[in-house]
Protein backbone atom coordinates (compact mmCIF):
# COMPACT_ATOMS: atom_id res chain seq x y z
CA UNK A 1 0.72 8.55 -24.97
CA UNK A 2 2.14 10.87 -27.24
CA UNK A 3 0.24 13.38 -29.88
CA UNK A 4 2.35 11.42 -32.72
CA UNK A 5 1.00 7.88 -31.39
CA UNK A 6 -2.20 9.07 -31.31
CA UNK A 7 -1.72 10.21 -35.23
CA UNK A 8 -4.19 12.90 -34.93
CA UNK A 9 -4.14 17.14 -34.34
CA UNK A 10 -4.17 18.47 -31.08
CA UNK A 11 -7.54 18.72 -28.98
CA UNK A 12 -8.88 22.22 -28.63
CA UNK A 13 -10.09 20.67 -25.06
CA UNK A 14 -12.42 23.50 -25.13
CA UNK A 15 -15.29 22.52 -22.23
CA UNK A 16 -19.08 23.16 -22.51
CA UNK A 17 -21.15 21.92 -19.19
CA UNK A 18 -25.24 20.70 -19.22
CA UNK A 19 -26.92 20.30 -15.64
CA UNK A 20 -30.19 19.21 -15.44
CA UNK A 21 -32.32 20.21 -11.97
CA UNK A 22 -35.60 18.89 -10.25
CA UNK A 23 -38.27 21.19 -10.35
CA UNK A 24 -39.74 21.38 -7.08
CA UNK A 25 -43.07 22.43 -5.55
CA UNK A 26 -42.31 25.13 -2.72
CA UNK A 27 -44.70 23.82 -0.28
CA UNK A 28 -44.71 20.16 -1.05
CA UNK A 29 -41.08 19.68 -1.78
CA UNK A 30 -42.06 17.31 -4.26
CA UNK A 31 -41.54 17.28 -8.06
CA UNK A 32 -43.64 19.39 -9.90
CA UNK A 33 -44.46 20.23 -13.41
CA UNK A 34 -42.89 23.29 -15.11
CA UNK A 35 -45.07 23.72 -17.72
CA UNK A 36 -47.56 25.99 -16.71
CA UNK A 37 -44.70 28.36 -15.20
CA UNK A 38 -43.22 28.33 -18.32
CA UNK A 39 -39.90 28.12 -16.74
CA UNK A 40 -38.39 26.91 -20.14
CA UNK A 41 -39.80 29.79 -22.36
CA UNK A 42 -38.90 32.52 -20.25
CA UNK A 43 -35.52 31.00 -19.54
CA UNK A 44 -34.94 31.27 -23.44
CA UNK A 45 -35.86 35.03 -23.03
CA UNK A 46 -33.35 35.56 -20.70
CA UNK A 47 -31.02 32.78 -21.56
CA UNK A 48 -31.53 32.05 -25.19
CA UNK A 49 -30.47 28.43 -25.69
CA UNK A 50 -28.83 28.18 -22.16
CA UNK A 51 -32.00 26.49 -20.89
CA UNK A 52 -34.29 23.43 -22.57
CA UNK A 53 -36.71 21.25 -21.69
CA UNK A 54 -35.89 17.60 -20.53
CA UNK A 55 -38.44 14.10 -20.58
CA UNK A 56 -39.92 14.72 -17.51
CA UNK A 57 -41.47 17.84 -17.42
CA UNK A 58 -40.08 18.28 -13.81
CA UNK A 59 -36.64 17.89 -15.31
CA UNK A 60 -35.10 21.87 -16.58
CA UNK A 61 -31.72 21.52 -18.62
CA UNK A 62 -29.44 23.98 -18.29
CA UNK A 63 -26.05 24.64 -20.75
CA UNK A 64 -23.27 26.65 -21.38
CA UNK A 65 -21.71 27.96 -24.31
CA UNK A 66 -17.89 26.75 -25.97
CA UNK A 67 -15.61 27.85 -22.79
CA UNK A 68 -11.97 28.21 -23.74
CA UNK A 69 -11.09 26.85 -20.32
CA UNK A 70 -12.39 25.37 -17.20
CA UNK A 71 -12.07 29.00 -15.39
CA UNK A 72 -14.69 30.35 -17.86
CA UNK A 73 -17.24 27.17 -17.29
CA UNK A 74 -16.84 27.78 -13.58
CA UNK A 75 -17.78 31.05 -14.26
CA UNK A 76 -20.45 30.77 -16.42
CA UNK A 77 -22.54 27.55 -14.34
CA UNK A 78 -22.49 30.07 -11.54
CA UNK A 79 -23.92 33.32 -13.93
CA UNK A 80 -26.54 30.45 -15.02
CA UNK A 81 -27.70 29.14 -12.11
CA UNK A 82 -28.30 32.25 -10.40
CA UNK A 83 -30.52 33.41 -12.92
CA UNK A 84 -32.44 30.09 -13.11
CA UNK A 85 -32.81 29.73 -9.38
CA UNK A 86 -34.53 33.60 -9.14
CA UNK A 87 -36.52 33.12 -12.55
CA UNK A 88 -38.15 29.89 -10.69
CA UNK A 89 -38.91 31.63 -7.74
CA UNK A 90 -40.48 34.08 -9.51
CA UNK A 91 -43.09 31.39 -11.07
CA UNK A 92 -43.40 29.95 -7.57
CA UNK A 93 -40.95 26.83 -8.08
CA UNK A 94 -37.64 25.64 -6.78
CA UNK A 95 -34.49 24.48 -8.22
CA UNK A 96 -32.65 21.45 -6.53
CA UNK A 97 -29.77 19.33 -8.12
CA UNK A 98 -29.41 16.07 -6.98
CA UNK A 99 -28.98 12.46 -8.63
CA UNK A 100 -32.68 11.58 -7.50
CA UNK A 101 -35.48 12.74 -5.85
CA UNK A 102 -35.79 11.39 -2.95
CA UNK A 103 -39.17 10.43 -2.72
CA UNK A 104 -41.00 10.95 -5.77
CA UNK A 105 -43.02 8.75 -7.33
CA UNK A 106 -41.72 8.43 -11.47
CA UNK A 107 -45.92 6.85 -12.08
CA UNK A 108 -46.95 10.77 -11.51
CA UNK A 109 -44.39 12.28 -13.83
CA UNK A 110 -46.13 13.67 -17.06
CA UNK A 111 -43.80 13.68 -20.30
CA UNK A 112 -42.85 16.59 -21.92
CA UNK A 113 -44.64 17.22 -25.06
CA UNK A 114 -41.97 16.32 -27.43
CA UNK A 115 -41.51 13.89 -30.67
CA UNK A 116 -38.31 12.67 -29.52
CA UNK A 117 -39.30 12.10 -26.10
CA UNK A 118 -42.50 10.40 -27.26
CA UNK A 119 -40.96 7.97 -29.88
CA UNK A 120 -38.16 7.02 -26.40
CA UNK A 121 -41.47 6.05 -24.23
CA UNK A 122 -43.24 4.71 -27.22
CA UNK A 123 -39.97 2.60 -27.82
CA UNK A 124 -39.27 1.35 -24.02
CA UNK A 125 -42.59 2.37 -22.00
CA UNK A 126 -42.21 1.81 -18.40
CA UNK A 127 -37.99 1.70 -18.46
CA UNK A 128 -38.37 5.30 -19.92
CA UNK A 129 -40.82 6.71 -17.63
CA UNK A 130 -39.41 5.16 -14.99
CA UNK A 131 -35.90 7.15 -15.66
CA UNK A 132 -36.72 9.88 -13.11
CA UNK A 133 -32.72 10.83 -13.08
CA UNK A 134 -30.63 14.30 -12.94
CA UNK A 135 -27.27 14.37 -14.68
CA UNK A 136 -24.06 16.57 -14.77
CA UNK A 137 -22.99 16.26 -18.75
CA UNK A 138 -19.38 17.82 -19.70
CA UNK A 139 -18.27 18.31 -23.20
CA UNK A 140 -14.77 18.34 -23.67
CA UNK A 141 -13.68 19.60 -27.12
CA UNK A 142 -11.60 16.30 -29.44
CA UNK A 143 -11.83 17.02 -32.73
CA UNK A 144 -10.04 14.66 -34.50
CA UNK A 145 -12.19 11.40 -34.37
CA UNK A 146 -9.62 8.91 -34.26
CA UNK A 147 -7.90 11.16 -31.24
CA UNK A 148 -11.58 10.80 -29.90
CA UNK A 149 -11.74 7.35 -29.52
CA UNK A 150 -8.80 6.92 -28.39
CA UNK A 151 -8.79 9.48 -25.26
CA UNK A 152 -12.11 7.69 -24.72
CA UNK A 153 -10.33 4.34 -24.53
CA UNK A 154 -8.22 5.69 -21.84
CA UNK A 155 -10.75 7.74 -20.20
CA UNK A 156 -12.78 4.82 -19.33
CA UNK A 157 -10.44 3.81 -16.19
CA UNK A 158 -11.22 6.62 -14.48
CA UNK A 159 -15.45 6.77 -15.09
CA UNK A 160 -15.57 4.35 -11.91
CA UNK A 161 -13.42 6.64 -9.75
CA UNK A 162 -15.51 9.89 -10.30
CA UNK A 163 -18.92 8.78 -10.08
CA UNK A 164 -17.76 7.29 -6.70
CA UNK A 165 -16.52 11.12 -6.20
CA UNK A 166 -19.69 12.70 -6.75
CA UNK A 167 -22.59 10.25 -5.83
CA UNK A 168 -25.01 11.64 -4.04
CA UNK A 169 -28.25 9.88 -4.81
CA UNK A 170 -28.91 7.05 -2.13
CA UNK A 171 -32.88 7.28 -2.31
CA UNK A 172 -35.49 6.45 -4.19
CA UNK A 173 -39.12 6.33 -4.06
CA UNK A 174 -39.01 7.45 -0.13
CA UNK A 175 -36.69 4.32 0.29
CA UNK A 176 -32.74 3.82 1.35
CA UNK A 177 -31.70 2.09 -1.07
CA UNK A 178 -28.61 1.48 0.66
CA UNK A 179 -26.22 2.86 -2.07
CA UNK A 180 -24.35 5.85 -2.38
CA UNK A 181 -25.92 6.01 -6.70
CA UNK A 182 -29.34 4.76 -6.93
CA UNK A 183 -28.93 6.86 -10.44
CA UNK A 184 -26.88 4.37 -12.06
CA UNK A 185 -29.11 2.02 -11.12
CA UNK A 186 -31.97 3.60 -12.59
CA UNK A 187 -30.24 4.27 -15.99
CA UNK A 188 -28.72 1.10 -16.51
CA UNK A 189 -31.98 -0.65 -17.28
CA UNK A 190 -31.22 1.58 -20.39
CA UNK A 191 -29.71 -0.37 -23.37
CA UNK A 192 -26.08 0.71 -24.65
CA UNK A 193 -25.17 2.62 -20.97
CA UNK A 194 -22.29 2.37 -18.65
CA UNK A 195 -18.78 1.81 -19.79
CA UNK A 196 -18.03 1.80 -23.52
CA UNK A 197 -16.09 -1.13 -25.14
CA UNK A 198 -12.80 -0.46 -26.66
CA UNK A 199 -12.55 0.69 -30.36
CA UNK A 200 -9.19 0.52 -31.88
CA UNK A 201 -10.18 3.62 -34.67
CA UNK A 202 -13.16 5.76 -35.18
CA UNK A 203 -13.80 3.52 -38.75
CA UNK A 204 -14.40 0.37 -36.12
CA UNK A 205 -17.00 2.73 -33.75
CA UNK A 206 -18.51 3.90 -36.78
CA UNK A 207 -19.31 0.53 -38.15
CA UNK A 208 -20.27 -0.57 -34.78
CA UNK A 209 -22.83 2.70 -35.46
CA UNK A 210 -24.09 1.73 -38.84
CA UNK A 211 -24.31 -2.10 -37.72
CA UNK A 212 -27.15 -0.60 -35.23
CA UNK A 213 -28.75 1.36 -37.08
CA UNK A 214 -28.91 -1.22 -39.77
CA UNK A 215 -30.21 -3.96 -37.59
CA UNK A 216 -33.20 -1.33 -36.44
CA UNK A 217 -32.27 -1.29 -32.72
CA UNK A 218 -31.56 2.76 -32.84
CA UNK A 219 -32.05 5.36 -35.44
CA UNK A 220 -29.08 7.62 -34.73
CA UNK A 221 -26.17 7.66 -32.77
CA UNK A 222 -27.53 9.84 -30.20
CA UNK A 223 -29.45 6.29 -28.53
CA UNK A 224 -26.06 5.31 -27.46
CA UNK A 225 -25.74 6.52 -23.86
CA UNK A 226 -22.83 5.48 -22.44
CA UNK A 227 -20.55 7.41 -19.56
CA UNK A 228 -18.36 8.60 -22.35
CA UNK A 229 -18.95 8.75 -25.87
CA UNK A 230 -18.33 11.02 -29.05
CA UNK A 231 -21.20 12.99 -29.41
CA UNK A 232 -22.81 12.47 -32.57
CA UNK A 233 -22.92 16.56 -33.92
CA UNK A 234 -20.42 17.95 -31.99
CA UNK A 235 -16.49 17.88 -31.82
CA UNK A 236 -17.04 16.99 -28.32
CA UNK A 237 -16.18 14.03 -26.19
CA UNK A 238 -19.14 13.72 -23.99
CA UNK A 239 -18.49 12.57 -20.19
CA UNK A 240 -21.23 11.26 -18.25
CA UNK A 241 -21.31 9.24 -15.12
CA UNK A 242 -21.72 12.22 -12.22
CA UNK A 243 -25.21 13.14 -11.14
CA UNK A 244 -26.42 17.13 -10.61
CA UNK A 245 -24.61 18.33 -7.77
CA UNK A 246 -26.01 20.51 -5.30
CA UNK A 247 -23.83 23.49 -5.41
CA UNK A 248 -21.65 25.49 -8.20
CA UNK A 249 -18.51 24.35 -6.70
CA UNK A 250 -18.94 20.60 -6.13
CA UNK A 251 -20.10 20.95 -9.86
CA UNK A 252 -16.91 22.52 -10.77
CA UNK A 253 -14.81 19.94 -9.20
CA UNK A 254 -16.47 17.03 -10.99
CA UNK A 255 -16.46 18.87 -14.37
CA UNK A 256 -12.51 20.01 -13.43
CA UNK A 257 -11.89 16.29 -12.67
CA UNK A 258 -13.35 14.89 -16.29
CA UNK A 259 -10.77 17.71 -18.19
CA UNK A 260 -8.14 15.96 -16.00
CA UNK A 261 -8.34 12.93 -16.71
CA UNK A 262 -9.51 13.82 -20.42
CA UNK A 263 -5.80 14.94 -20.98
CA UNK A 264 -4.48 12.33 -18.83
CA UNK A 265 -5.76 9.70 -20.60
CA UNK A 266 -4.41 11.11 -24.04
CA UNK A 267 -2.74 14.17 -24.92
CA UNK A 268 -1.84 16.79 -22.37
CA UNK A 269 -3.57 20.03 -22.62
CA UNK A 270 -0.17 22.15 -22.14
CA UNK A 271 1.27 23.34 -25.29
């Protein structure tokens, strides 16, 4: 598929990466709160908005900024994590990355103090607190919406083949679970997850939008959390289906992989 089928500019397929990690107690090696490290705060001091809170407050987000190219993410996820990883020994914590825990219990989770995150629980109660999960998020940069939706059409093919790339959560609750994800398993008691339907134009997605909103079952685009979707305030493609991995490099594969078959499945990102 062509730029001129596609009737829209060409993608900046700029790349921006989010990792969220388990925050661990050193002794224990179960999850622990980071609240009263303050891991967030001082991770703003040193990383500004490079680090944020998650719904679990054993769940730290980190995130780059716009990278021109994958070389630059790679880069930057390493500059990141090293920094987060001493920073949380410092406060007597660990970092791990990993689709689950393997044996902590979601009941003993607090939730962050947050409006957001309080309306989610207040909306789904137990399938919220229960969604004890740790993703790998990549933003690939589509600007044109109708371009969007239609690399996302194209993209969805290949959402099967890398999760079954990077899995790496087969426990749960101290149990094998005996599959590779127990994450996806977890999440999809979420409404609106997994594979997106096809959208012939960003007009039909956006009416598909509206129609929830004005039926009450969300109240903003951002309570659609499928594997790929067009993020709701940013230019961005977002990509979904890969847990945290364990080390910079598996996390640069999977994040290399979604810009591959981002351009595959539209235009190509040569010039």
């Amino acid at each position: 598929m062509n730029r001129a089928s596609l009737g829209g500019s060409r993608p900046s397929f700029n790349i921006g990466i989010e990792e969220e990690y388990q925050t661990i107690d050193p002794e224990t090696r179960n999850l622990r709160s980071h609240i009263h490290a303050e891991i967030v705060e001082k991770g703003k001091t040193l990383l500004a908005e490079r680090v944020k809170p998650e719904m679990h407050q054993s769940v730290v987000e980190i995130g780059t900024g716009v990278c021109t190219n994958i070389k630059e993410a790679k880069e930057e996820i390493r500059a990141i994590r090293r920094q987060i990883v001493t920073l949380a020994r410092d406060n007597n914590l660990r970092l791990a990355a990993g689709g689950t825990h393997p044996f902590a219990q979601w009941r003993d989770q607090e939730i962050y103090p947050d409006a957001r995150y309080a309306a989610i629980v207040e909306d789904m109660k137990m399938v919220a607190r229960a969604n004890l999960i740790f993703g790998l998020h990549v933003h690939i940069g589509v600007e044109d919406r109708d371009t969007a939706i239609h690399i996302m059409n194209g993209a969805r093919y290949f959402l099967p083949h890398i999760l079954a790339l990077s899995c790496n959560s087969p426990f749960w609750l101290g149990m094998d679970t005996g599959l590779r994800s127990y994450r996806c398993k977890v999440f999809d008691k979420f409404p609106r997850t997994q594979i997106p339907d096809l959208y012939e134009s960003w007009s039909e997605f956006e009416n598909y939008v509206n129609l929830l909103i004005k039926t009450k079952c969300i109240d903003n685009a951002k309570k659609i959390w499928w594997d790929i979707r067009p993020h709701p305030h940013f230019p961005t493609l977002e990509m979904k289906p890969s847990p945290s991995r364990p080390s910079a490099r598996q996390s640069s594969r999977s994040f290399s992989s979604f810009m591959n078959k981002t351009s595959l499945s539209g235009i190509t990102a040569a010039p």
